[in-house]
C-alpha atoms as a PDB file:
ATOM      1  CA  UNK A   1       0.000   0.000   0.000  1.00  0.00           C
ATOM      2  CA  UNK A   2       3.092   2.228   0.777  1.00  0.00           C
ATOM      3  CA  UNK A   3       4.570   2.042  -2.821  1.00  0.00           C
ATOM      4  CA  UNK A   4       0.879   2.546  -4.027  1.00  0.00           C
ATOM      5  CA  UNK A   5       0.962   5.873  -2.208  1.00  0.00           C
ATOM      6  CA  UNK A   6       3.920   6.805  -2.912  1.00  0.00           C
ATOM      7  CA  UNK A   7       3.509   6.580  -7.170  1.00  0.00           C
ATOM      8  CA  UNK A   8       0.017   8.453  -7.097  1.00  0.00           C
ATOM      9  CA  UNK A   9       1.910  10.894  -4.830  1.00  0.00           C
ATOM     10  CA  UNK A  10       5.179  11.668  -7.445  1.00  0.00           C
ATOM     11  CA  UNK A  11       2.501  11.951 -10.153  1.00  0.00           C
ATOM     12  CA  UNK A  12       0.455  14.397  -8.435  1.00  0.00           C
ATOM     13  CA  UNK A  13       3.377  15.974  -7.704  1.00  0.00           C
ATOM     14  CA  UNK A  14       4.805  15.953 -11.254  1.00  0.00           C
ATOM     15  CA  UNK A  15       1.776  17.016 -12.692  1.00  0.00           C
ATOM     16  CA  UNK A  16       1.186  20.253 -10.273  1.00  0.00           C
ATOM     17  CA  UNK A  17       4.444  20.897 -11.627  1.00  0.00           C
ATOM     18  CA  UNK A  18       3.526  21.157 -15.061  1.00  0.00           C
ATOM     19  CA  UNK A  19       0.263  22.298 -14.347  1.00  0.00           C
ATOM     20  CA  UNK A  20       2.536  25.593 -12.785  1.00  0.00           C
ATOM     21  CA  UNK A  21       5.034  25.704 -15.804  1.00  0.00           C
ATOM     22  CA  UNK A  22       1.618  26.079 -18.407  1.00  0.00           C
ATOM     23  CA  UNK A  23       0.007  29.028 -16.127  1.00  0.00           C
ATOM     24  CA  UNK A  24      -2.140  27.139 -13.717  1.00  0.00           C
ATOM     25  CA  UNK A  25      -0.261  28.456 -10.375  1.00  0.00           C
ATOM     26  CA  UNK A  26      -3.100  27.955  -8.264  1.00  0.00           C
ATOM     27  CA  UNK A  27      -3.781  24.538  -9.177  1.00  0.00           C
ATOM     28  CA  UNK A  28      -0.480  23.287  -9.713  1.00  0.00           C
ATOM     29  CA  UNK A  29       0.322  24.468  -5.813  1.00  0.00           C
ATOM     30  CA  UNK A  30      -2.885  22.624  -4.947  1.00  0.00           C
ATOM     31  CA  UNK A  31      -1.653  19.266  -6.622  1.00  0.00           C
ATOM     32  CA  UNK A  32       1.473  19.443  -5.351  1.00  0.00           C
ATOM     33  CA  UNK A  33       0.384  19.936  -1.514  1.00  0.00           C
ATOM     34  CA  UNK A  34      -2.096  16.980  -2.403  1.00  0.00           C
ATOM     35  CA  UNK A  35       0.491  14.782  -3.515  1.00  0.00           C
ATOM     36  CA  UNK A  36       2.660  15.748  -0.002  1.00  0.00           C
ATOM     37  CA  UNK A  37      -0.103  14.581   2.031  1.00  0.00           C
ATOM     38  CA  UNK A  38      -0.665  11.391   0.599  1.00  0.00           C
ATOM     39  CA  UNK A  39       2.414  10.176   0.055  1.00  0.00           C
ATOM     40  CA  UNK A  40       3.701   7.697   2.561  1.00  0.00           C
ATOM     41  CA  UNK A  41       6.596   9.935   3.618  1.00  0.00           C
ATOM     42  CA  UNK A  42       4.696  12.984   4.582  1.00  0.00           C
ATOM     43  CA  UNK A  43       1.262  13.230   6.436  1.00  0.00           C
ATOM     44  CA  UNK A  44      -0.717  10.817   4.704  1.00  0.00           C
ATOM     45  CA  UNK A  45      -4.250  11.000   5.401  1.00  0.00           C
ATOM     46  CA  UNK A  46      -5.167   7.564   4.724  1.00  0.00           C
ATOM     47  CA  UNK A  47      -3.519   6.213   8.175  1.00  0.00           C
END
């Protein structure tokens, strides 16, 4: 379930990324503090 976490978590994170690079500032800050709190290594909120 970790490693599960952890993927959805880089690809939220890589895609708030983008989503900043193309314009989207306010959404690609919101995707990447999504994809800090699921992953396994910061506050996930499924545990």
């Amino acid at each position: 379930m970790d490693f599960v976490l952890w993927i959805i978590a880089v690809i939220l994170v890589i895609f708030g990324c983008i989503t900043i690079i193309r314009g989207g500032i306010l959404w690609g800050v919101a995707l990447i503090i999504i994809g800090l709190l699921v992953g396994p290594g910061g506050v996930s909120i499924f545990t």
